[in-house]
Protein backbone atom coordinates (compact mmCIF):
# COMPACT_ATOMS: atom_id res chain seq x y z
CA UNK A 1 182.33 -57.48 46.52
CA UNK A 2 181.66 -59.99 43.60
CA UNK A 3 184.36 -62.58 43.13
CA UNK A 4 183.62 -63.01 39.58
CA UNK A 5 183.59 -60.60 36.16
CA UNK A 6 180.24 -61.84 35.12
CA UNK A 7 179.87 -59.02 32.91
CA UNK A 8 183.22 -59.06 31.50
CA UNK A 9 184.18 -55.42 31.30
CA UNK A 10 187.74 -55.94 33.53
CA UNK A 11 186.46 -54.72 36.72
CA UNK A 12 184.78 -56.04 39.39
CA UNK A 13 181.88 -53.27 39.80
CA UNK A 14 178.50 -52.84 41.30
CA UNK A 15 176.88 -54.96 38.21
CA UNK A 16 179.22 -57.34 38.77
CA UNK A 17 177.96 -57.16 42.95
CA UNK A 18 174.49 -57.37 41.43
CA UNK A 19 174.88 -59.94 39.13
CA UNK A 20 175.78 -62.47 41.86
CA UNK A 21 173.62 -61.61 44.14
CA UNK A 22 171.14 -62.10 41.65
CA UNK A 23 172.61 -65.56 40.88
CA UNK A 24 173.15 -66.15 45.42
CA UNK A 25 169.53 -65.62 46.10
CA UNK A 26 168.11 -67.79 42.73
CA UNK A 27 169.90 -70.42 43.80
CA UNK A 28 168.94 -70.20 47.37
CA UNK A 29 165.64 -69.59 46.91
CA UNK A 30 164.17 -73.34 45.87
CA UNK A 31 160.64 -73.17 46.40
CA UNK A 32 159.62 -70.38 43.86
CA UNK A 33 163.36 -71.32 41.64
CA UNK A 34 162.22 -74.94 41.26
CA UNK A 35 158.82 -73.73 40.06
CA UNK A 36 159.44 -71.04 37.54
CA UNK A 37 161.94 -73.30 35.87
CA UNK A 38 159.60 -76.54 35.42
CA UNK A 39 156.99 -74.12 33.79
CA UNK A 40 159.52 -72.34 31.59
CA UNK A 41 160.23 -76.36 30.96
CA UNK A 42 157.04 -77.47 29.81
CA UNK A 43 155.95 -74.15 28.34
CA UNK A 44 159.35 -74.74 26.09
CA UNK A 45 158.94 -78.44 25.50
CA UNK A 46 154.63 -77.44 24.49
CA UNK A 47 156.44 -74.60 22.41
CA UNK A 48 159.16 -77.58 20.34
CA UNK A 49 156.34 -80.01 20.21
CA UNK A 50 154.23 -77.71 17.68
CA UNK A 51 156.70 -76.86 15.81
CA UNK A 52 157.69 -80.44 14.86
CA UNK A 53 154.05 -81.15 14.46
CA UNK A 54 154.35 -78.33 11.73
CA UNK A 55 157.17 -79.04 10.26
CA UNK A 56 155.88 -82.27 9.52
CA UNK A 57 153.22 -81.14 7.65
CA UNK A 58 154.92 -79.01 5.80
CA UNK A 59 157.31 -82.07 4.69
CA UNK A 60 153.83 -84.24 3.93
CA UNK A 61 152.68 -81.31 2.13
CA UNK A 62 155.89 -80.79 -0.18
CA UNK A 63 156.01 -84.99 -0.72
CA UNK A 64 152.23 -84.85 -1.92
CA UNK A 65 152.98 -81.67 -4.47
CA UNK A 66 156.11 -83.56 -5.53
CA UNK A 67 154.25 -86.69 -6.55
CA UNK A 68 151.21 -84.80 -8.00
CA UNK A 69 153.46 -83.00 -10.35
CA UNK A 70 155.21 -86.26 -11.34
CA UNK A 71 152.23 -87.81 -12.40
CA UNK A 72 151.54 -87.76 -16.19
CA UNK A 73 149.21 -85.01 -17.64
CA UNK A 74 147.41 -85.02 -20.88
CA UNK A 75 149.58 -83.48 -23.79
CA UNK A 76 146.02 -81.52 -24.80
CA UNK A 77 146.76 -77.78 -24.36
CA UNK A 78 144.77 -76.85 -21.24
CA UNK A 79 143.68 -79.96 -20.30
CA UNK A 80 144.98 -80.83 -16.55
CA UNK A 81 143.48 -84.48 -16.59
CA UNK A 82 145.75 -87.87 -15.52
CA UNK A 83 147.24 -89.72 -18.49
CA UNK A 84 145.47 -92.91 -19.35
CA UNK A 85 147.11 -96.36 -20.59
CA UNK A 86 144.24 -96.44 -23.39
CA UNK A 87 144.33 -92.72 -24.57
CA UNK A 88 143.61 -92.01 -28.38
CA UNK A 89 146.17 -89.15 -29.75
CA UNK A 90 144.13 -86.60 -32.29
């Protein structure tokens, strides 16, 4: 009989019964325990490690786009060139 509601329904049932034995023979088993969790581990920590990596392009790329559109333009309709200190207005 379980000694705990780990399911939390107010009785202490056959899920309950299952539910620690589940947790009785994890624990006790080390040798295959101690394995799956380091690879769940470094299959997590390979998992966050991309994801920075991408988020920090995606910040580069949104700083670049911010100073390219801060840079002045020509005032020419349709013309996309970079201002110049020496330009002529027509």
């Amino acid at each position: 009989m379980a000694m705990y509601d780990w399911n939390h329904n107010g009785k202490n049932d056959r899920q309950d019964d299952y539910l620690e034995y589940m947790i009785y023979k994890d624990c006790t088993n080390d040798n295959n325990s101690n394995t799956n969790h380091s690879s769940y581990n470094s299959d997590s920590a390979f998992g966050m490690n991309v994801f920075v990596v991408i988020a920090v392009i995606v910040i580069f790329a949104f700083i670049g786009n911010a100073m390219e559109e801060s840079t002045p333009k020509c005032i020419k309709p349709g013309c996309n060139n970079e201002q110049t200190q020496n330009m002529l207005l027509a």
